[in-house]
C-alpha atoms as a PDB file:
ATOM      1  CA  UNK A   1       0.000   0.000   0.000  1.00  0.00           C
ATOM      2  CA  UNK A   2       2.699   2.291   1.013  1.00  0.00           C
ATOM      3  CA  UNK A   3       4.506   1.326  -2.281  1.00  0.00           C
ATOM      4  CA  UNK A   4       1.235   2.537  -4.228  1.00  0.00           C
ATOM      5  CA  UNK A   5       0.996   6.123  -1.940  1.00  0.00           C
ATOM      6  CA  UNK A   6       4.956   6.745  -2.444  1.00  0.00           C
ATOM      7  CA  UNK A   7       4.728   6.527  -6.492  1.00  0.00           C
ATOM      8  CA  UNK A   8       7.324   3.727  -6.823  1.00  0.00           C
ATOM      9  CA  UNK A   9       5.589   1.423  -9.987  1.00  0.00           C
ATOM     10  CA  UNK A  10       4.288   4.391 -12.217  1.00  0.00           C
ATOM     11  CA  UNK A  11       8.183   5.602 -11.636  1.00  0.00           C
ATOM     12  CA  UNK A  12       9.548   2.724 -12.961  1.00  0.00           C
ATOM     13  CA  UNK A  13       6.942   2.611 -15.942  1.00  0.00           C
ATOM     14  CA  UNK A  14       8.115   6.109 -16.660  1.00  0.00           C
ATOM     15  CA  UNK A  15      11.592   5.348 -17.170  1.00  0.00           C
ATOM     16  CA  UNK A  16      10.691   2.659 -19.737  1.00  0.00           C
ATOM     17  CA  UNK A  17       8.797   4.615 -21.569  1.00  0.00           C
ATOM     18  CA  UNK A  18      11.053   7.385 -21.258  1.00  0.00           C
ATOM     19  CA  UNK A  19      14.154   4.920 -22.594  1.00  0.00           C
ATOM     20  CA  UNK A  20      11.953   3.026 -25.748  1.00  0.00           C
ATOM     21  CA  UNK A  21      11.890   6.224 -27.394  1.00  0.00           C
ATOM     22  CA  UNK A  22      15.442   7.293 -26.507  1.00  0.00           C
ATOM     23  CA  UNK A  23      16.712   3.957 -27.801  1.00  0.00           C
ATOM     24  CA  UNK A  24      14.560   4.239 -31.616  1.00  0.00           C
ATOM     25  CA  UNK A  25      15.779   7.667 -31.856  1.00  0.00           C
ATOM     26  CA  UNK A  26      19.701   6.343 -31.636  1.00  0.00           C
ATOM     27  CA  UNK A  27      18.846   3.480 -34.018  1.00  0.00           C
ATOM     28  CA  UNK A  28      17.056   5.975 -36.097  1.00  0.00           C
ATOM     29  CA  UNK A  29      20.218   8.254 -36.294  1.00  0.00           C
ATOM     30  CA  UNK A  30      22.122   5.254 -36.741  1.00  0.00           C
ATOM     31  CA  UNK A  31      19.781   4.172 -39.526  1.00  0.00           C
ATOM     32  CA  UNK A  32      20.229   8.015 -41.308  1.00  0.00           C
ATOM     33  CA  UNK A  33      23.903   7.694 -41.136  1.00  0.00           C
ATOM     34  CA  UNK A  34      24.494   4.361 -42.827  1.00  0.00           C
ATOM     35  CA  UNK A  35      22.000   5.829 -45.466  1.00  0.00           C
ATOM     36  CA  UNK A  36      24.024   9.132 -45.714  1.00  0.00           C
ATOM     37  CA  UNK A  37      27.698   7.086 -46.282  1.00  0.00           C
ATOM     38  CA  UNK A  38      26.048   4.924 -48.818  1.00  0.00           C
ATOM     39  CA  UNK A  39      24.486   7.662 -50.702  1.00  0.00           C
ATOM     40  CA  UNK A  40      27.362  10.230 -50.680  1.00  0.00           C
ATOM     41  CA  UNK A  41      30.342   7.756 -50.387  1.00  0.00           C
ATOM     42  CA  UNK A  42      32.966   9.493 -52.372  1.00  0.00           C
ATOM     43  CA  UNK A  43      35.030   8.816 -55.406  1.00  0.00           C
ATOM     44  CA  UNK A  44      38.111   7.678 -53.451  1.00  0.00           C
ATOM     45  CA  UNK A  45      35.887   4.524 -52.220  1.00  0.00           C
ATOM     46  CA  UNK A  46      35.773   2.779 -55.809  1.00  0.00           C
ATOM     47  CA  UNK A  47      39.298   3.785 -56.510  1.00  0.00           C
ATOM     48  CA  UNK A  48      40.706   1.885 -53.836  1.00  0.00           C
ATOM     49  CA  UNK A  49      38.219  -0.677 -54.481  1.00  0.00           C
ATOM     50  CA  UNK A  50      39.740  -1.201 -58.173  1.00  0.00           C
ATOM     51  CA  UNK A  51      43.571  -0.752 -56.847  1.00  0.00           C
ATOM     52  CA  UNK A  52      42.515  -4.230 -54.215  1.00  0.00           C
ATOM     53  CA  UNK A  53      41.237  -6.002 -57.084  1.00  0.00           C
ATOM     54  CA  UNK A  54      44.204  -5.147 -59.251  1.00  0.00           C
ATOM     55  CA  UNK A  55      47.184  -5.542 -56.655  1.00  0.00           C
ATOM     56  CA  UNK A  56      47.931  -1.637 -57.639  1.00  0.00           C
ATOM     57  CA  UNK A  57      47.962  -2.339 -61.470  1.00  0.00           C
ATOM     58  CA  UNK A  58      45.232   0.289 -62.731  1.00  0.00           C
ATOM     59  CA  UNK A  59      44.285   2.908 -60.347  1.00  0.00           C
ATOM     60  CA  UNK A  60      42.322   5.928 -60.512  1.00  0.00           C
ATOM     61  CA  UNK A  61      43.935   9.201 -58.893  1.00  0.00           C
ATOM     62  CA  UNK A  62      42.600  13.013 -58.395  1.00  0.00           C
ATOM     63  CA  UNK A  63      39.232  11.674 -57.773  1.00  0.00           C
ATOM     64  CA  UNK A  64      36.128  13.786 -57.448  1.00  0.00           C
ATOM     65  CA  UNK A  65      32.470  13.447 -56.546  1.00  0.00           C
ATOM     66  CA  UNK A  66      31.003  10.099 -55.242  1.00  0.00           C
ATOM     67  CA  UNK A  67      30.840   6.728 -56.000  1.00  0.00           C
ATOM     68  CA  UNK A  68      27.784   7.623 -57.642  1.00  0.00           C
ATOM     69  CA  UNK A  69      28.520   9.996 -60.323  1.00  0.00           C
ATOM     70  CA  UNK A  70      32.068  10.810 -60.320  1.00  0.00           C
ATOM     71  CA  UNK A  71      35.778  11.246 -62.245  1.00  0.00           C
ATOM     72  CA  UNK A  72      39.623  10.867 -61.689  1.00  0.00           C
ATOM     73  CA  UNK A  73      42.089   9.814 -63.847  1.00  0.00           C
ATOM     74  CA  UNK A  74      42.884   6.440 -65.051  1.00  0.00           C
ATOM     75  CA  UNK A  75      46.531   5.157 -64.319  1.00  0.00           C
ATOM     76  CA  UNK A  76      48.381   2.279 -65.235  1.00  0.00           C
ATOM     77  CA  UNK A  77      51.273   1.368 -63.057  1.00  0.00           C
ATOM     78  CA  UNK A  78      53.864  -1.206 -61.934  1.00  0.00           C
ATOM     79  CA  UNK A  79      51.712  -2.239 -58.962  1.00  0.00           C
ATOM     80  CA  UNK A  80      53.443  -2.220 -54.897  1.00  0.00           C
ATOM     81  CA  UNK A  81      57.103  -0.703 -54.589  1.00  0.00           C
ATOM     82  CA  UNK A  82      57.154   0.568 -58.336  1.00  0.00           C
ATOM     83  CA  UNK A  83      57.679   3.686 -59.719  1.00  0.00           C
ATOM     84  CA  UNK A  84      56.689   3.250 -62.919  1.00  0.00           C
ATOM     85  CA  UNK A  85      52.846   4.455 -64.072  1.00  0.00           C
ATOM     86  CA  UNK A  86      51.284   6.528 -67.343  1.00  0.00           C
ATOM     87  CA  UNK A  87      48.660   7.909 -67.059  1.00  0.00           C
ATOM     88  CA  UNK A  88      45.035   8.107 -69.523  1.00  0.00           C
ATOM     89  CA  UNK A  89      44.742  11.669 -71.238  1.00  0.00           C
ATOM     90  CA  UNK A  90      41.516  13.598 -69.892  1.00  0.00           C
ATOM     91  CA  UNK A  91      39.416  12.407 -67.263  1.00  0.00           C
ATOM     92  CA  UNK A  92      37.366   8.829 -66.802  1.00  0.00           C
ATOM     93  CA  UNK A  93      34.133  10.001 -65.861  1.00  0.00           C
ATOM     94  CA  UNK A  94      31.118   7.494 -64.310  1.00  0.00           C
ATOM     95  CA  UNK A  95      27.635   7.354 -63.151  1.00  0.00           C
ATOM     96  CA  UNK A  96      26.431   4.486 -61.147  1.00  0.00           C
ATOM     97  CA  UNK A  97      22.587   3.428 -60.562  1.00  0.00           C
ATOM     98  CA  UNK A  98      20.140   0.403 -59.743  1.00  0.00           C
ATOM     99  CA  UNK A  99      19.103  -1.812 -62.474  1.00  0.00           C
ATOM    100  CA  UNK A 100      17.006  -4.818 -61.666  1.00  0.00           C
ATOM    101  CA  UNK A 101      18.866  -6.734 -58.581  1.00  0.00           C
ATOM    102  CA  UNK A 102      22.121  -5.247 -58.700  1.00  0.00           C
ATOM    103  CA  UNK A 103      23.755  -1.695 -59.821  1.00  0.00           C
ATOM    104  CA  UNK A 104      24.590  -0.595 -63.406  1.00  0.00           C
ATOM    105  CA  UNK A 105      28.267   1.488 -63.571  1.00  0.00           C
ATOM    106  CA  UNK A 106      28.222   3.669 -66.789  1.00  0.00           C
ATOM    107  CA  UNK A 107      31.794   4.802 -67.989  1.00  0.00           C
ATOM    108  CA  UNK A 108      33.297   7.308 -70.615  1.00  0.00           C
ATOM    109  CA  UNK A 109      36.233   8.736 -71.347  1.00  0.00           C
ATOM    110  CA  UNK A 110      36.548  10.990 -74.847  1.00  0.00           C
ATOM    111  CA  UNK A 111      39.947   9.288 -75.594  1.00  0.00           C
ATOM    112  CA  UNK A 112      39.476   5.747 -75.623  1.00  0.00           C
ATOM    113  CA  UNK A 113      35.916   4.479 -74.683  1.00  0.00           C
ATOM    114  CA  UNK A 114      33.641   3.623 -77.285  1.00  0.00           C
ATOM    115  CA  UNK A 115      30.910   5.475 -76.488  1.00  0.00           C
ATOM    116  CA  UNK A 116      29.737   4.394 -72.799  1.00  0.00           C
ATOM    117  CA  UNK A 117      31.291   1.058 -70.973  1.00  0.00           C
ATOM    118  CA  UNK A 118      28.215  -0.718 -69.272  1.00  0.00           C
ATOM    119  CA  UNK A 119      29.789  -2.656 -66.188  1.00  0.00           C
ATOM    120  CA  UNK A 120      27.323  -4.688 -64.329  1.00  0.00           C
ATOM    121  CA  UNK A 121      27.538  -5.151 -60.867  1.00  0.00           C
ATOM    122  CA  UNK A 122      25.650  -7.996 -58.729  1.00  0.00           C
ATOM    123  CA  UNK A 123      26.219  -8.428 -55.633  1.00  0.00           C
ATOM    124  CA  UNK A 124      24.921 -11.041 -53.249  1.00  0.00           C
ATOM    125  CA  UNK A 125      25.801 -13.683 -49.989  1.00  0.00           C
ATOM    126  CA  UNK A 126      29.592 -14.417 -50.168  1.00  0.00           C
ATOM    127  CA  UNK A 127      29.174 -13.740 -54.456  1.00  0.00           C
ATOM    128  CA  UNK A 128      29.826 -11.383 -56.607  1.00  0.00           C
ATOM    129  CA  UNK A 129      29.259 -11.090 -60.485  1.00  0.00           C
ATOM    130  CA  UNK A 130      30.512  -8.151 -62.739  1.00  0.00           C
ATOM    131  CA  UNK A 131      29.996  -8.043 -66.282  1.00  0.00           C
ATOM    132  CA  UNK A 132      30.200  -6.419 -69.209  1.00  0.00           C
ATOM    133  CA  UNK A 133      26.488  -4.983 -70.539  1.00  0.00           C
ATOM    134  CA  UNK A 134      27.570  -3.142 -73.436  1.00  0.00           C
ATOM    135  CA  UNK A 135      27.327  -4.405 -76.946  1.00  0.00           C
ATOM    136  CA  UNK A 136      29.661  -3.042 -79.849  1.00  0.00           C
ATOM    137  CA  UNK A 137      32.705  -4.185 -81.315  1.00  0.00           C
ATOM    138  CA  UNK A 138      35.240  -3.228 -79.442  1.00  0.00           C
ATOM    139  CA  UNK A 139      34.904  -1.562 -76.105  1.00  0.00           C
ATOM    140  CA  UNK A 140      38.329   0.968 -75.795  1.00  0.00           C
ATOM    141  CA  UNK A 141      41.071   1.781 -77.503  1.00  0.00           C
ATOM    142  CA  UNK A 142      44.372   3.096 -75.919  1.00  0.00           C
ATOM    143  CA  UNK A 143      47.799   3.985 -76.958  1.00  0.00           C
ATOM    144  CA  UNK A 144      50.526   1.058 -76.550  1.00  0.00           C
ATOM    145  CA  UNK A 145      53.269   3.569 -75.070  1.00  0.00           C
ATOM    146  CA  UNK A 146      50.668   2.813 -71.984  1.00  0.00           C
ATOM    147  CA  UNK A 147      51.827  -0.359 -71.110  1.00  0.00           C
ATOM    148  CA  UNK A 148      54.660   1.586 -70.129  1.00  0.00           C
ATOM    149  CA  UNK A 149      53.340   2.313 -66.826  1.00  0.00           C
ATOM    150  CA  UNK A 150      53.999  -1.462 -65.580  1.00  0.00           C
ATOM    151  CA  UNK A 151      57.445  -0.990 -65.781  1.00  0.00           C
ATOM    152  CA  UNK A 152      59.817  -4.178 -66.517  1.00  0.00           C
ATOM    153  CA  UNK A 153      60.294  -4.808 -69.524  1.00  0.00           C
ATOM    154  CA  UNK A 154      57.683  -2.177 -71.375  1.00  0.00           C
ATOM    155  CA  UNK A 155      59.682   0.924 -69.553  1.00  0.00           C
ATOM    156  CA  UNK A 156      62.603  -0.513 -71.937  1.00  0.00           C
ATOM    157  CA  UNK A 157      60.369  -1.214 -75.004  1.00  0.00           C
ATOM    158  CA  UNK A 158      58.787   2.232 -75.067  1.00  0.00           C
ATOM    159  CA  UNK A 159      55.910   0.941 -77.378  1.00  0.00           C
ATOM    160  CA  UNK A 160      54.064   2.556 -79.918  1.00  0.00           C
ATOM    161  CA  UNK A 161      50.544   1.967 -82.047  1.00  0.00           C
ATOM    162  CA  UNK A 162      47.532   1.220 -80.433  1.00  0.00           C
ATOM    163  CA  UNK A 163      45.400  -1.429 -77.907  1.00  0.00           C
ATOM    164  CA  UNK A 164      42.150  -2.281 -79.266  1.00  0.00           C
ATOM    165  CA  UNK A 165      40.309  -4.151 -76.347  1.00  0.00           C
ATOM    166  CA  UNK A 166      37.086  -5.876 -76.819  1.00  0.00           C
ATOM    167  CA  UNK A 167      34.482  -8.709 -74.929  1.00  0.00           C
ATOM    168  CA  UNK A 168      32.041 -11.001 -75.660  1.00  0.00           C
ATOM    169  CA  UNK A 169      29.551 -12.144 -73.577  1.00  0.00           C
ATOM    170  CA  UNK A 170      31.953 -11.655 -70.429  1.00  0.00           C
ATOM    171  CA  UNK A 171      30.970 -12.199 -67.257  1.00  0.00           C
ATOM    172  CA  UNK A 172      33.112 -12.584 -63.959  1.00  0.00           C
ATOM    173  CA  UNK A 173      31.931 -14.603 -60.922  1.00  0.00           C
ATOM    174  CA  UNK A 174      33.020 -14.555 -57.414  1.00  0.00           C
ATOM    175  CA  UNK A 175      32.205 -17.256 -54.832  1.00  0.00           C
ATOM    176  CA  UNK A 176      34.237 -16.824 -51.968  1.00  0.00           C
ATOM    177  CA  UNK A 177      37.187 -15.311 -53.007  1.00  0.00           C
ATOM    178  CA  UNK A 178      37.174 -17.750 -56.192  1.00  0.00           C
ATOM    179  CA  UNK A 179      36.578 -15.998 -59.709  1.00  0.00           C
ATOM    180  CA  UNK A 180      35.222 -17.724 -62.395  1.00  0.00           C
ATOM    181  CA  UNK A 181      35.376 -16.251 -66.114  1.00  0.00           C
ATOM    182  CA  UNK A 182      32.562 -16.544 -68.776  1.00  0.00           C
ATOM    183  CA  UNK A 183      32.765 -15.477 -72.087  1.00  0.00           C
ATOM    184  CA  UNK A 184      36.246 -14.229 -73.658  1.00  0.00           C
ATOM    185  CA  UNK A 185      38.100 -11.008 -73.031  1.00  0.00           C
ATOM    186  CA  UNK A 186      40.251 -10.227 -76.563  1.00  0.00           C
ATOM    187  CA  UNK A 187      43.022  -7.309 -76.787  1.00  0.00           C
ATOM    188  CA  UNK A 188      44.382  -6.316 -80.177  1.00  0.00           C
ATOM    189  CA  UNK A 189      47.889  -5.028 -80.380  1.00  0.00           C
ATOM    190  CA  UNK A 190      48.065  -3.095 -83.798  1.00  0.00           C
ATOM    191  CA  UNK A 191      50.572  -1.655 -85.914  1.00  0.00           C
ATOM    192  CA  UNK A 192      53.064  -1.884 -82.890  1.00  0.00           C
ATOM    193  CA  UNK A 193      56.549  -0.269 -82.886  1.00  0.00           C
ATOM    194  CA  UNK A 194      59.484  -0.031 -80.548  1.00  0.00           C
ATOM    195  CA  UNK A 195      62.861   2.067 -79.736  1.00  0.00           C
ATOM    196  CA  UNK A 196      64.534  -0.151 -79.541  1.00  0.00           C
ATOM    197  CA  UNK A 197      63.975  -1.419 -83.105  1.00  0.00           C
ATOM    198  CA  UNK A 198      64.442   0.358 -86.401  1.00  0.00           C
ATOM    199  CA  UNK A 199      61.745  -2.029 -87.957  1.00  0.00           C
ATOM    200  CA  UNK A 200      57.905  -0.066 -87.916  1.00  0.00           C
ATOM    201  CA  UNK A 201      55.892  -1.194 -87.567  1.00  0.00           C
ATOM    202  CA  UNK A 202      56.520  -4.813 -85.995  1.00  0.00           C
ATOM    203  CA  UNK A 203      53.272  -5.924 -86.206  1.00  0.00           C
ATOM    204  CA  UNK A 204      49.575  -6.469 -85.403  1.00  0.00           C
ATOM    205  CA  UNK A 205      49.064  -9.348 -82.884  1.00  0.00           C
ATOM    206  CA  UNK A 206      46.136 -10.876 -80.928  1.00  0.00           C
ATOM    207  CA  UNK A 207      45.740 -11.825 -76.968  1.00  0.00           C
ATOM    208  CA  UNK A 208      42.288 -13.583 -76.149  1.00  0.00           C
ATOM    209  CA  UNK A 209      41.447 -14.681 -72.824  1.00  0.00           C
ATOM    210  CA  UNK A 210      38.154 -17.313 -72.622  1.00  0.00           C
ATOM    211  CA  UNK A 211      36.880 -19.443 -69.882  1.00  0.00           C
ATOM    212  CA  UNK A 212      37.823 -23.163 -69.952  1.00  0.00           C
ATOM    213  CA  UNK A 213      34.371 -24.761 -70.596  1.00  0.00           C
ATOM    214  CA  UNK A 214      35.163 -28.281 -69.375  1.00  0.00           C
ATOM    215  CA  UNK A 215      37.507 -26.646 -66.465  1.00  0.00           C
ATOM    216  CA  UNK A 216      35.533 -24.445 -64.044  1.00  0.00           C
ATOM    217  CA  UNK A 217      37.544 -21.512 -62.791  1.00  0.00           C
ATOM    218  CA  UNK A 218      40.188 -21.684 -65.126  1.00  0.00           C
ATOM    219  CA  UNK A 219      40.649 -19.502 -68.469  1.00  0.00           C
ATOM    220  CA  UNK A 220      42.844 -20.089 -71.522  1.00  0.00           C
ATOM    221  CA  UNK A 221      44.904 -17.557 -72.810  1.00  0.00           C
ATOM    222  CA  UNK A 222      46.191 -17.956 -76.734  1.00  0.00           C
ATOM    223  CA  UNK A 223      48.456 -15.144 -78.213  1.00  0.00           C
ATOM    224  CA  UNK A 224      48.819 -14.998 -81.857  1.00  0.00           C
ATOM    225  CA  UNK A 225      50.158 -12.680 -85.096  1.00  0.00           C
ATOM    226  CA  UNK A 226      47.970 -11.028 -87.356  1.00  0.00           C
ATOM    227  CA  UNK A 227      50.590  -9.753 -89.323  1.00  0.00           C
ATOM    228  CA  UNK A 228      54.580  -8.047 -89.445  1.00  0.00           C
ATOM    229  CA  UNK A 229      57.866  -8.919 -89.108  1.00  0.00           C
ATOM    230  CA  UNK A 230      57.956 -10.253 -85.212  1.00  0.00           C
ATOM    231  CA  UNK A 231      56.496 -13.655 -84.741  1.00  0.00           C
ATOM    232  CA  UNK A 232      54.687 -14.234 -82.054  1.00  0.00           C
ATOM    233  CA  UNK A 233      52.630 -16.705 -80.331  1.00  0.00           C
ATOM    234  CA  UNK A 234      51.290 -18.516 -77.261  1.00  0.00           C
ATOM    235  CA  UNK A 235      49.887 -20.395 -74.448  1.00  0.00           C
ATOM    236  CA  UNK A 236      48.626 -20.746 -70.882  1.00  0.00           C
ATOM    237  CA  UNK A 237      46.089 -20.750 -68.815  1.00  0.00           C
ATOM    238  CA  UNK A 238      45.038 -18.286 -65.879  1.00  0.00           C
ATOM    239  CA  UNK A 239      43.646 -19.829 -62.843  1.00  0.00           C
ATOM    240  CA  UNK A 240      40.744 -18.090 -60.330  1.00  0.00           C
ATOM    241  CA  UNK A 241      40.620 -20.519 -58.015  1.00  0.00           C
ATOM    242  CA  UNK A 242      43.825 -20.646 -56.020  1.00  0.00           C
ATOM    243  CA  UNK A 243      45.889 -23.051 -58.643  1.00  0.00           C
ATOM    244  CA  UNK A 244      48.911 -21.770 -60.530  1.00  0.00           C
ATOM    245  CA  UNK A 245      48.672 -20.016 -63.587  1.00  0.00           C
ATOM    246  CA  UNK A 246      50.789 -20.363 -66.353  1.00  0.00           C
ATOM    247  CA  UNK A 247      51.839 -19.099 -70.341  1.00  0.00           C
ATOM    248  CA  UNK A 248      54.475 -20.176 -72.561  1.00  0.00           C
ATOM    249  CA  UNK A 249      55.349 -17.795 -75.429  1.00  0.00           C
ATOM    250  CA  UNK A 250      57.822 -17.457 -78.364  1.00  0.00           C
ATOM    251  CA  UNK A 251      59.086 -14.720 -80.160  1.00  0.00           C
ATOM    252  CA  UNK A 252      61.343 -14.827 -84.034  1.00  0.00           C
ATOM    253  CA  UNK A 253      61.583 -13.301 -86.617  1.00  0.00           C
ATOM    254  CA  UNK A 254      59.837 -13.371 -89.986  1.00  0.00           C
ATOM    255  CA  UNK A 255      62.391 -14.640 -92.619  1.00  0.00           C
ATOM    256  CA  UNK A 256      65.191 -11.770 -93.640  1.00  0.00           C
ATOM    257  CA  UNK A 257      63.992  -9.698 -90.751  1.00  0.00           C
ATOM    258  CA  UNK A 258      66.586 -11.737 -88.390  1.00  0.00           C
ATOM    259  CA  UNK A 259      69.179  -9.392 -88.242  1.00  0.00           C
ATOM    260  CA  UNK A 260      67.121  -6.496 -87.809  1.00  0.00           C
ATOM    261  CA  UNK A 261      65.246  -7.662 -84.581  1.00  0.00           C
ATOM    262  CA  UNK A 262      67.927  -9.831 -83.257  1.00  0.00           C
ATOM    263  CA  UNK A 263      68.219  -6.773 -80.021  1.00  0.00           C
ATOM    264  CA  UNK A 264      64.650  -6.882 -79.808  1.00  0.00           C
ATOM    265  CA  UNK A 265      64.296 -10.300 -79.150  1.00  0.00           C
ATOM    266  CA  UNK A 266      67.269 -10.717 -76.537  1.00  0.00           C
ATOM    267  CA  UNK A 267      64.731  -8.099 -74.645  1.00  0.00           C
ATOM    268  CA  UNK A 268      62.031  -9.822 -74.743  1.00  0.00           C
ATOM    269  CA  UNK A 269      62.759 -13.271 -73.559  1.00  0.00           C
ATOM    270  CA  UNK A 270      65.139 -16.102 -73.198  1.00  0.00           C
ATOM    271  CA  UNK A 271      67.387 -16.739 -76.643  1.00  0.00           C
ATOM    272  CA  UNK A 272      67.234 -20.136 -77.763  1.00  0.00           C
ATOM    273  CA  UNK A 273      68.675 -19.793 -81.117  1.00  0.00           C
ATOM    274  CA  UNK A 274      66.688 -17.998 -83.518  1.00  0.00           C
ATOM    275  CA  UNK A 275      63.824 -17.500 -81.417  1.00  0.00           C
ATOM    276  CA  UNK A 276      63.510 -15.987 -77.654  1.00  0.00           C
ATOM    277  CA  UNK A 277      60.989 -17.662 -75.494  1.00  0.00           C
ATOM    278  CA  UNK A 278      58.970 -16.355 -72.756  1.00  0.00           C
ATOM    279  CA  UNK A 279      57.774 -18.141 -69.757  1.00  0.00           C
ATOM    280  CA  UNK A 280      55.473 -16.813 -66.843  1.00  0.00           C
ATOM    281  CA  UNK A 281      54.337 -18.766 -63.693  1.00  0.00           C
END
């Protein structure tokens, strides 16, 4: 009874009702500030999310806006520890928005895009699946003296001409931590020249990456000649899943060209006679 006079029990059911409130406003500003980072996250986010997936390779610097609509400049560089890196004239510019289940990433850059790059982007529970929306020929086309930028041994070949890069039906697949290619990924080296060669051009050649149909997680890589004076041609394999990837390549010389690139190919591989081989992994 005295309990009841004194005002202890309504007290108590005061203080809840006082702290319910308190505690939905907190998760409410919570709430507002997760919303706020996702919807002005700024450009610097997605450029160190492409330097991660890249080990350092291609990077974009002097970033502005937000992850959502946004620019910097596209680099290509020798990755951890290097100096080296050339840099994209003008400035990549992108808008990103929903589309169905996932996000849509729309690219352009006046110098070497064709038109707008479609990346999509589909995330999910311990997946993720990017690929590449847009349909026309080719998708960019950048300047060989590029390659420069990843140092050993391009620094020292100083290539010119142009890289003509182009997909079909490519799609990349992540299940925890394991890629997975679809579709084939095909660069174009055309009309290329070196300094250290007095032969221009050397040639046009052809580097096509496509997923192993009857090997899950594992992509073959074939390099070829079009045309010119350097032979080339190639091998491997490229592995997403944690096994070792490997390519086997060759370099010689078309016949009465010997003596002209015999410098250029003790640069670019291992002589074994005529030819210079190239191994990687």
């Amino acid at each position: 009874m005295t309990d009841s006079v004194l005002g202890g029990p309504p007290a108590a059911g005061r203080a809840v009702r006082h702290g319910t409130p308190r505690r939905w406003s907190i998760a409410g500003a919570l709430l507002g500030l997760a919303i706020a980072l996702v919807l002005f996250a700024p450009a610097g986010w997605l450029a160190r999310a492409l330097a991660s997936a890249t080990d350092g390779h291609l990077l974009i610097v002097d970033t502005r806006g937000s992850v959502w609509d946004g620019s910097g400049v596209l680099v290509l560089a020798g990755g951890a520890g290097s100096r080296d890196a050339a840099a994209l004239p003008g400035r990549l510019r992108w808008k990103m928005g929903v589309k169905g289940l996932g996000l849509q990433l729309a690219a352009r850059q006046d110098c070497c895009i064709n038109g707008e790059l479609l990346v999509g982007i589909r995330p999910g529970f311990g997946r993720l699946e990017l690929s590449v929306d847009t349909r026309a020929d080719w998708l960019a086309r950048l300047p060989a003296g590029l390659l420069a930028g990843l140092g050993t041994p391009w620094n020292t070949l100083q290539l010119g001409g142009s890289l003509r890069l182009s997909a079909r039906e490519l799609r990349l697949e992540s299940v925890q931590g394991r890629w997975r290619q679809f579709g084939e990924l095909q660069l174009d080296l055309l009309n290329l020249s070196s300094r250290v060669s007095t032969v221009a051009p050397l040639g046009s050649y052809r580097l096509g990456i496509a997923a192993d149909p009857g090997n899950a997680g594992v992509s073959n890589v074939r390099l070829q000649t079009l045309e010119g004076a350097l032979q080339l041609s190639g091998a491997g394999t490229l592995s997403g899943g944690g096994g070792k990837s490997r390519f086997v390549g060759e370099a010689g010389a078309a016949p009465g060209r010997e003596e002209a690139l015999n410098n250029l190919l003790n640069i670019i591989g291992r002589r074994q006679g005529a030819r210079s081989v190239l191994t990687i992994g």
